[in-house]
Protein backbone atom coordinates (compact mmCIF):
# COMPACT_ATOMS: atom_id res chain seq x y z
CA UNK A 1 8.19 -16.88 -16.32
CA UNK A 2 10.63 -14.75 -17.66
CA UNK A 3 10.61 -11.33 -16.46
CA UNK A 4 11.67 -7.64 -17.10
CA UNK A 5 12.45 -5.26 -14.30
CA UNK A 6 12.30 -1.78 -14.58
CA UNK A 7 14.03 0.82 -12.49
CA UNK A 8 17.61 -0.53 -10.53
CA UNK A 9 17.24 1.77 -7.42
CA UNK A 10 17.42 0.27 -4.06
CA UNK A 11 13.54 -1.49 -4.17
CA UNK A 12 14.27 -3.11 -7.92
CA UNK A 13 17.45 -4.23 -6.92
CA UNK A 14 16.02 -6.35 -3.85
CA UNK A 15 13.65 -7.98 -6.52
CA UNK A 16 16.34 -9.19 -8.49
CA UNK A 17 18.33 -10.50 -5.42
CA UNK A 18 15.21 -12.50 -4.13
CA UNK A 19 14.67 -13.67 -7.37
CA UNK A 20 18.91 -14.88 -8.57
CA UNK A 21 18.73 -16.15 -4.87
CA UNK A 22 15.96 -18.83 -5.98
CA UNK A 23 12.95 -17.06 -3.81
CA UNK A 24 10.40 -17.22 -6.44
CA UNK A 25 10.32 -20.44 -8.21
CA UNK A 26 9.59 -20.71 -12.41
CA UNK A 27 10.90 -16.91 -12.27
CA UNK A 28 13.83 -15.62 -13.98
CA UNK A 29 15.45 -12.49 -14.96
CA UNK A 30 15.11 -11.98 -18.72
CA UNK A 31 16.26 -8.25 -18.38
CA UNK A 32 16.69 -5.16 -16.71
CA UNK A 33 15.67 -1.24 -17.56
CA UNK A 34 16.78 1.55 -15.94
CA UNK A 35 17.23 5.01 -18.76
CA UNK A 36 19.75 7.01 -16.08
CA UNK A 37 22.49 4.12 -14.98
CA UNK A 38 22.86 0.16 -15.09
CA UNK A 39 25.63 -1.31 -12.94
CA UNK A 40 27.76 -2.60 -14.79
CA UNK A 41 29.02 -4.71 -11.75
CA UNK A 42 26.08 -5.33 -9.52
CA UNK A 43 24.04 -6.32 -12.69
CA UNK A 44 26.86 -8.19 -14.49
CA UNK A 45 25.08 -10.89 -16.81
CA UNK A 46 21.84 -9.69 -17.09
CA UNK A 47 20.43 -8.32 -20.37
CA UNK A 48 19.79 -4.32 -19.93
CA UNK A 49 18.37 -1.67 -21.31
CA UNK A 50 17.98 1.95 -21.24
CA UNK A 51 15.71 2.38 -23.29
CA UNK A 52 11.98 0.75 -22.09
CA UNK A 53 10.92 0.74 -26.02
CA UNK A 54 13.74 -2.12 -26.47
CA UNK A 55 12.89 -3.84 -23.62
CA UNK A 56 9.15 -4.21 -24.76
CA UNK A 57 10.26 -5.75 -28.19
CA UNK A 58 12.28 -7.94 -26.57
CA UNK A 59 10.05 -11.29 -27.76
CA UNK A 60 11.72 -13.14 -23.83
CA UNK A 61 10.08 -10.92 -21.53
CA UNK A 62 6.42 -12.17 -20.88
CA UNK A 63 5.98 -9.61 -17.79
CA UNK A 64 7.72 -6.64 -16.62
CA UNK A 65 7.98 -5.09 -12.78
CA UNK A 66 7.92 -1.68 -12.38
CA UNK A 67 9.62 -0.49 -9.95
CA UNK A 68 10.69 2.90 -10.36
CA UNK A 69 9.27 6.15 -8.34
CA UNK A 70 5.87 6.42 -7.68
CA UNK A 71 5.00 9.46 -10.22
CA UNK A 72 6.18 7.78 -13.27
CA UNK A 73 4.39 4.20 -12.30
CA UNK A 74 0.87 5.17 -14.30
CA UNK A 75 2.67 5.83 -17.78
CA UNK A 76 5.45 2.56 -17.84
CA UNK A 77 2.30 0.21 -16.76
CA UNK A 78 0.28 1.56 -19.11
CA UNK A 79 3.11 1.19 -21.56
CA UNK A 80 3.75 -1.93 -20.79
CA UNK A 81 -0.04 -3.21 -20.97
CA UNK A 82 -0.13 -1.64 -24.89
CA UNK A 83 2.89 -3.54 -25.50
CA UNK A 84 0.66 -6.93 -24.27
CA UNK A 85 2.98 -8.29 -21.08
CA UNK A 86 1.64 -9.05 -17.55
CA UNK A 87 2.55 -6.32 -15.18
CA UNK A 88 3.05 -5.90 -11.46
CA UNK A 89 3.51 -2.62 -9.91
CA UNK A 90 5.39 -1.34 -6.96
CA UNK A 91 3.09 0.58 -5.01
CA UNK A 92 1.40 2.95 -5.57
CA UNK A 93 -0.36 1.33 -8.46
CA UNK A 94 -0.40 5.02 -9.58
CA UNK A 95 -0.75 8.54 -7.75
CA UNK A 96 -4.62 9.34 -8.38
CA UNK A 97 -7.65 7.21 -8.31
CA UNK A 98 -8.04 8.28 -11.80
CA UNK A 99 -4.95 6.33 -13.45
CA UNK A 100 -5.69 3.45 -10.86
CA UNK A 101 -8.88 2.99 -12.46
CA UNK A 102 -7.62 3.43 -16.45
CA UNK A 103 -4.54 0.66 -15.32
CA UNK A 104 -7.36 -1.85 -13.96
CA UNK A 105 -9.85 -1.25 -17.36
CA UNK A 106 -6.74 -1.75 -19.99
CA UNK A 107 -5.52 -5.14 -17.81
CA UNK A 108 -9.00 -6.05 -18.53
CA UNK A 109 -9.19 -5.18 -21.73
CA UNK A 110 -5.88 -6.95 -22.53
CA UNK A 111 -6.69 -9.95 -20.62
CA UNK A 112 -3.48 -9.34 -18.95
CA UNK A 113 -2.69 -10.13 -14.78
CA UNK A 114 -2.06 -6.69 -13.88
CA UNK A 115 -1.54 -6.16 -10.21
CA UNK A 116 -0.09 -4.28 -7.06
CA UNK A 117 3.15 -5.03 -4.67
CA UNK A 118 0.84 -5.45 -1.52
CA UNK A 119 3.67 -7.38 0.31
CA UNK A 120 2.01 -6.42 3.79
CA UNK A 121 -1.08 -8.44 2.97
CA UNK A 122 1.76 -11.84 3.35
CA UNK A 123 2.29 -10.63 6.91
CA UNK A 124 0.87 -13.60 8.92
CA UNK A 125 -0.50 -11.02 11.42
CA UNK A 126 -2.54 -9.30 9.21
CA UNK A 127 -3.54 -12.50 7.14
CA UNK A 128 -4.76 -13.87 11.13
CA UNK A 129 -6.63 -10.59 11.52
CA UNK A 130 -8.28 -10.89 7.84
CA UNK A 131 -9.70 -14.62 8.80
CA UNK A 132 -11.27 -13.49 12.18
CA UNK A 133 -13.02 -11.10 10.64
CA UNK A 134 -14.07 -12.90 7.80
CA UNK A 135 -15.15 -16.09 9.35
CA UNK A 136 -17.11 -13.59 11.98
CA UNK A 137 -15.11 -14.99 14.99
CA UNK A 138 -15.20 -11.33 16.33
CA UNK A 139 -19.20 -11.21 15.23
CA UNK A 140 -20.71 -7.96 13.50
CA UNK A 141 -17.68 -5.36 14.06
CA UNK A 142 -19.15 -2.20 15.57
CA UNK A 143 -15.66 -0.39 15.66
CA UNK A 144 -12.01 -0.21 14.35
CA UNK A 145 -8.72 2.28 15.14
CA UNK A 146 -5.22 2.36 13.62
CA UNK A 147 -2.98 4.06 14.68
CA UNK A 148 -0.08 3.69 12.58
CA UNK A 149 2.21 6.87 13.84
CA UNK A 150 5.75 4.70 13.48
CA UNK A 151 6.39 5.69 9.82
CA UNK A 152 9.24 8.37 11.48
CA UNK A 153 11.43 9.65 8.76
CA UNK A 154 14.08 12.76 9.20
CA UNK A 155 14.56 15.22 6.81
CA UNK A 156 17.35 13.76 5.08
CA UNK A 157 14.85 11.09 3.85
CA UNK A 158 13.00 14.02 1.80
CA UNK A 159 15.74 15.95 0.96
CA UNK A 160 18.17 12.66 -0.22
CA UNK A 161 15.82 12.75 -3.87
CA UNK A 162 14.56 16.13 -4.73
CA UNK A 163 11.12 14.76 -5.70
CA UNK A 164 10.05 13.15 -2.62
CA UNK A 165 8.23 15.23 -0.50
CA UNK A 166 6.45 17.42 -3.52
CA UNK A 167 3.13 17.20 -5.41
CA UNK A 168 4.83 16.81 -8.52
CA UNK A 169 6.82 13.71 -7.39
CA UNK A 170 4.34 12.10 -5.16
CA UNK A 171 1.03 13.48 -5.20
CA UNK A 172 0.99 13.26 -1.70
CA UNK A 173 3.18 11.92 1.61
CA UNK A 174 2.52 9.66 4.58
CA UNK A 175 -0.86 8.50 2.73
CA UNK A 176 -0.03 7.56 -0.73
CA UNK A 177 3.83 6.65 0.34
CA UNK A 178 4.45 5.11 3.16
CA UNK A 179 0.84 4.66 4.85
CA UNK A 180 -0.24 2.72 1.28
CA UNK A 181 0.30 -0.57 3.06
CA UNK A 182 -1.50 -0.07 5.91
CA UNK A 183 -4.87 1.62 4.20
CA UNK A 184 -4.54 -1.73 1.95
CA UNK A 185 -5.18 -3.35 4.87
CA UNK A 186 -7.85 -1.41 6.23
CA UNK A 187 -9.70 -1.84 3.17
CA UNK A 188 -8.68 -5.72 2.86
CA UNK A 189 -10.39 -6.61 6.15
CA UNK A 190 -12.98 -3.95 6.10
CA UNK A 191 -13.96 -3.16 2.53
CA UNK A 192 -14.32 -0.12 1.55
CA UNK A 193 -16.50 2.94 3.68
CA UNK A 194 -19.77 4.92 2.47
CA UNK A 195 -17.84 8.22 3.62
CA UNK A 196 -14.67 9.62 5.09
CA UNK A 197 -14.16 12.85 6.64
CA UNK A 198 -10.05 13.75 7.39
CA UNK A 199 -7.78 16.37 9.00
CA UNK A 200 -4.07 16.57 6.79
CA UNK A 201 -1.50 18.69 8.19
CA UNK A 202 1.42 19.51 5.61
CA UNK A 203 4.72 20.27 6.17
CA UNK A 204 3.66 19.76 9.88
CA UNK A 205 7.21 18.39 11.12
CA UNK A 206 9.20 18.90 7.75
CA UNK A 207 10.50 21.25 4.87
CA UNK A 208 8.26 19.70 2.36
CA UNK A 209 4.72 20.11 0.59
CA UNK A 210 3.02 17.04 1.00
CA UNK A 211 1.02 15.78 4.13
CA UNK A 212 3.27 14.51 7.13
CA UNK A 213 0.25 13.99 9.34
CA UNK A 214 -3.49 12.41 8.70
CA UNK A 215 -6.30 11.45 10.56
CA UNK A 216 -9.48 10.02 9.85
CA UNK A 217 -13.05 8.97 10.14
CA UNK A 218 -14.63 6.45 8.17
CA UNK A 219 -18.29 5.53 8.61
CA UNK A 220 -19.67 2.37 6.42
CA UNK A 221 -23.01 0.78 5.17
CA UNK A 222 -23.63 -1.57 7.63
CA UNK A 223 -23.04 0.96 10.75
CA UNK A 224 -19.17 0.41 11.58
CA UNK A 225 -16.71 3.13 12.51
CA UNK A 226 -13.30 3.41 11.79
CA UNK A 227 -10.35 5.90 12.66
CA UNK A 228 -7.14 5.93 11.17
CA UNK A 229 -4.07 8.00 11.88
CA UNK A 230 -0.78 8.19 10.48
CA UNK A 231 2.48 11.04 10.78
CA UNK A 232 6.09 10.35 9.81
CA UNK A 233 7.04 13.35 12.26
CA UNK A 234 6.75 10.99 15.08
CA UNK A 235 9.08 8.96 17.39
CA UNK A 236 9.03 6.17 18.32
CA UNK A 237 5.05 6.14 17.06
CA UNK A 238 2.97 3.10 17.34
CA UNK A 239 1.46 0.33 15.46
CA UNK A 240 -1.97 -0.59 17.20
CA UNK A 241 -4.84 -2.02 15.99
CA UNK A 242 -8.65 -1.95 17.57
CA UNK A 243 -11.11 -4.12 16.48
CA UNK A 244 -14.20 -4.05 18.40
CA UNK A 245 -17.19 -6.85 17.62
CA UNK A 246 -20.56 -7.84 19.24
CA UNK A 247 -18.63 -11.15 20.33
CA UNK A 248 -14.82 -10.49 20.93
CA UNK A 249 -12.57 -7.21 20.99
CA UNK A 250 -9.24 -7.52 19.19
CA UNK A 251 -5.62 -5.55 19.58
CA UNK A 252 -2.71 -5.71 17.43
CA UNK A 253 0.37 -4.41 18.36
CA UNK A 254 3.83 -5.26 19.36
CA UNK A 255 3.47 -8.49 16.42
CA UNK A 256 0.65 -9.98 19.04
CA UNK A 257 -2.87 -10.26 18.65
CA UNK A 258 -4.78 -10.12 22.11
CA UNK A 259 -8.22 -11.49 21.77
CA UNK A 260 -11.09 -11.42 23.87
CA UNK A 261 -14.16 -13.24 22.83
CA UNK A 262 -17.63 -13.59 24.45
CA UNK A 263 -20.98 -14.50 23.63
CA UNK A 264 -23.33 -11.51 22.43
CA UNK A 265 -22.40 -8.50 23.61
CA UNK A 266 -25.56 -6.90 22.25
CA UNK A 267 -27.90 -9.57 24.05
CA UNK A 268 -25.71 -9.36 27.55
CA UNK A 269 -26.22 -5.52 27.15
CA UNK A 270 -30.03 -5.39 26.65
CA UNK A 271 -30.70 -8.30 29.11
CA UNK A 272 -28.26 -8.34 32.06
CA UNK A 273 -30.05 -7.57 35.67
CA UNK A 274 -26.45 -6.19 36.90
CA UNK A 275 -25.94 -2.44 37.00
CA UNK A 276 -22.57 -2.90 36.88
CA UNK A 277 -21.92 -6.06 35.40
CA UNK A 278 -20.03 -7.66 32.18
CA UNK A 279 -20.30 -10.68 30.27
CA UNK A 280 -18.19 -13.49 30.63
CA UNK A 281 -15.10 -13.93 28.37
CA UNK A 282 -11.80 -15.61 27.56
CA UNK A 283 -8.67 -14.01 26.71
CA UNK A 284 -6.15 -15.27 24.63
CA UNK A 285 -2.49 -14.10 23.09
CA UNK A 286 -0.95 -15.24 19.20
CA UNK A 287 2.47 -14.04 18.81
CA UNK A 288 4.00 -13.73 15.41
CA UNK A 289 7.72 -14.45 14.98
CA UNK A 290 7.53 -14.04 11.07
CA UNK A 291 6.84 -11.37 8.64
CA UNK A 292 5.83 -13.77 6.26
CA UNK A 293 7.26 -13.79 2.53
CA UNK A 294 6.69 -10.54 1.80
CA UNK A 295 7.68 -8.96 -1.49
CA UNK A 296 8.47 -13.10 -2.63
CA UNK A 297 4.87 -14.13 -1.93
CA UNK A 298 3.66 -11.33 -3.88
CA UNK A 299 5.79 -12.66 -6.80
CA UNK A 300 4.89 -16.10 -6.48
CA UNK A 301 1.70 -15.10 -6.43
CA UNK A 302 2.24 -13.75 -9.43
CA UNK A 303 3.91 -16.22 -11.54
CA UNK A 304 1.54 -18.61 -10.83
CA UNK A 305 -1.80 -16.63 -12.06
CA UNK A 306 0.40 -15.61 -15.70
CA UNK A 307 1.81 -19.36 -15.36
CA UNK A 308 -1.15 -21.57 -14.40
CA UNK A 309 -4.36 -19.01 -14.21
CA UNK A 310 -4.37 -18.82 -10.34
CA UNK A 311 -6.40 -16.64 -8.37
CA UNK A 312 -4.31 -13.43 -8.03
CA UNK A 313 -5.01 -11.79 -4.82
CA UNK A 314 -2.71 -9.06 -5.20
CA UNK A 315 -4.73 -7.36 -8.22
CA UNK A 316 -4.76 -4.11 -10.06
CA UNK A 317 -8.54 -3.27 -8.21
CA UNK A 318 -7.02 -3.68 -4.71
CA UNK A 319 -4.61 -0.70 -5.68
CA UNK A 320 -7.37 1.14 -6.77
CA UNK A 321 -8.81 0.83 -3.61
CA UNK A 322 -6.13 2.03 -1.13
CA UNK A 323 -5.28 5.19 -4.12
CA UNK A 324 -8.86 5.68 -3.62
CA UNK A 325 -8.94 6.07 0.10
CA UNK A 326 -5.84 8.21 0.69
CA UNK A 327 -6.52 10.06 -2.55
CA UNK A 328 -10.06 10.82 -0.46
CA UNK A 329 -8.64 11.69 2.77
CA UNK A 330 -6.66 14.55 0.68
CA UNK A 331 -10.10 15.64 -1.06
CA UNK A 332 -11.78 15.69 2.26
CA UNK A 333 -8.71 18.65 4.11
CA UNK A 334 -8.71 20.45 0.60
CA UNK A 335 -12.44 20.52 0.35
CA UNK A 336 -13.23 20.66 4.50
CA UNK A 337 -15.54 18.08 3.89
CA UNK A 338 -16.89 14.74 3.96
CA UNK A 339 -16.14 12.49 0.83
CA UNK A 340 -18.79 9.78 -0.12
CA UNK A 341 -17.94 6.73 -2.04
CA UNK A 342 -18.12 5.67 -5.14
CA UNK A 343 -15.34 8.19 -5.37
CA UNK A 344 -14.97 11.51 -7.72
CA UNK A 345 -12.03 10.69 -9.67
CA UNK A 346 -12.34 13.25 -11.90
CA UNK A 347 -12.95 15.72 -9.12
CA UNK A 348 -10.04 14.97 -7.17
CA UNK A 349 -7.05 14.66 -10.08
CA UNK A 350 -8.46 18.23 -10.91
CA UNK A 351 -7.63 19.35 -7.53
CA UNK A 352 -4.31 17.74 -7.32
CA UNK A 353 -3.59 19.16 -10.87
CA UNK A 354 -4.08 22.64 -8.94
CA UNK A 355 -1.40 21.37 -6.15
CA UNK A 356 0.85 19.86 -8.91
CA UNK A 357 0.96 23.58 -11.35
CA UNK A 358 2.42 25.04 -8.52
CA UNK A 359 5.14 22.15 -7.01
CA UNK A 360 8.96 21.92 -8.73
CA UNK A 361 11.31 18.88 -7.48
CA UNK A 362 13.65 20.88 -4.93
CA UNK A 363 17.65 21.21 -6.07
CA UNK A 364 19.47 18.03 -5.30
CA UNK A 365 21.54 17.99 -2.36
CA UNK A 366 25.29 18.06 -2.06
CA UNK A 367 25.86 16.08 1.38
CA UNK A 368 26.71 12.82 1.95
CA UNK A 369 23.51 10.47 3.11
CA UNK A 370 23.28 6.82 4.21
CA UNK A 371 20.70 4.55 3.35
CA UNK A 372 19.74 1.48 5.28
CA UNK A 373 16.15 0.19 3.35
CA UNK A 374 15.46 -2.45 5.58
CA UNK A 375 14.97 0.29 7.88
CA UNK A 376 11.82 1.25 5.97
CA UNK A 377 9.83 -1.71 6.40
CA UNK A 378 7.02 -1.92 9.02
């Protein structure tokens, strides 16, 4: 497949390197579009572009990566999809439930793979944590909590591109940046709730607009609860995962899973003769020495559903799905209220509109700042 990559930042650029460094087989680089600056030395011998127009009549590039910041994504895949090439998306597939759902009706209507960089869901962890609950190994699941608090970023982080941290920019903060992942999880393993109810706090631990703390209560169809929190004004934060079923009890944390299973936990509850007893179980540990292949098995993923029609897990409806959520747990602070699903689309990108008349990208800094992206990943 050959491919076109838009936007050379730090997050395109590791794309290309996976990809020259042979990561994702039958992929190559046909060009590269970026409309402020293009390397002349770190992207010596690739095609580019600075204009995105040119780089859609170019007759080599079947698909195209976007991979610029989050609040132009909605517009270049859209673009891209009128112009007939397969797209995947860095996330967020867009900023509002709204766009999601246009982006996932137009890949349809193209008959084009159109799909989301959901690189967590490659995490052998998570992919462990997925099959128990699937395959019911945990039985009916009465009760989940994430807390996801390790998403610590200082103000320089904010203030090191003036439209992070701003409605304008990113329609939001630790939800529909760097929380994303971890709600595409939730929904992954869960599905998706009946009804959320959530507490934002903005500007909480920072100078900036958007939300820096969430929490939140999700109730679904077939009784579960969930809660979910997440701040990036925390140190050191944790990663823990709660999974509570009628035949074993689940934490992740630390890159273990600690299981304990046992038979029914509803029949030893109802039955037992002894006041204070409890049921018999085993307990076992998985440790995970791997991240998996990340951002690569997302890719490969890809190439081989435009290549050879293969299932493509990482598609455009799953971003719709996590937009959806943190888009709701915004709805639910602004509105003081709980949020049912199906979602108001409408609703909510008219109350973000509101947020958005009123937000400007700050002035750009004039201090040196380091960036280590590596750092970023969770």
């Amino acid at each position: 497949m050959k491919l076109g990559v838009i936007g050379l930042g730090a997050i395109g650029s590791m794309h290309i390197k996976n990809i020259q460094e042979g990561k994702v087989p039958n992929c190559e680089i046909a060009c590269v579009c970026d409309e402020k600056y293009i390397d002349p030395v770190k992207f010596a011998g690739l095609k580019a572009y600075s204009n995105l127009d040119d780089m859609l009549n170019d007759v080599n590039v079947e698909a195209v990566l976007v991979a610029t910041p989050s609040f132009n994504h909605f517009e270049l895949a859209k673009k891209c999809l009128e112009a007939d090439k397969h797209v995947l998306i860095e996330k967020p597939i867009a900023l509002t439930s709204f766009d999601a759902k246009q982006i996932v009706e137009l890949a349809k209507a193209k008959g084009k793979v159109c799909g989301i960089m959901l690189n967590q869901r490659t995490t052998p962890m998570y992919a462990r944590i997925k099959e128990l609950v699937a395959s019911d190994q945990l039985g009916k699941i009465n009760r989940a909590s994430w807390f996801m608090t390790n998403w610590y970023r200082p103000q320089i982080y904010f203030s090191s591109s003036n439209w992070r941290g701003t409605f304008k920019g990113e329609a939001g903060g630790a939800l529909i940046n760097q929380s994303i992942h971890n709600i595409d999880i939730f929904a992954w393993v869960f599905g998706m709730p009946k009804s959320l109810r959530a507490w934002c706090k903005f500007g909480k631990y920072h100078n900036i607009e958007v939300e820096d703390e969430a929490t939140a209560y999700f109730e679904f169809e077939n009784g579960m609860t969930a809660t979910f929190a997440t701040a990036t004004g925390e140190y050191p934060g944790t990663n823990r995962l709660e999974i509570a079923g009628d035949k074993g009890f689940l934490v992740a944390e630390n890159d273990k899973l600690k299981i304990t299973r046992f038979d029914s936990l509803k029949d030893y509850t109802l039955n037992t003769k002894y006041v204070f007893g409890t049921p018999d179980d085993t307990t076992t540990e998985e440790t995970f020495d791997s991240k998996g292949e990340q951002h690569s098995g997302v890719l490969k993923n890809f190439v081989n559903a435009v290549d050879n029609g293969a299932t493509f897990d990482f598609d455009a409806q799953q971003g719709y799905n996590s937009v959806c959520l943190a888009n709701a747990m915004l709805m639910s602070t602004w509105t003081n209220s709980d949020i049912a699903f199906p979602f108001d689309d409408a609703s909510y990108a008219k109350l973000l509109a509101e947020k958005t008349a009123s937000s400007k990208f700050r002035e750009n800094i004039d201090t040196d700042f380091i960036i280590e992206f590596t750092k970023s990943f969770r």
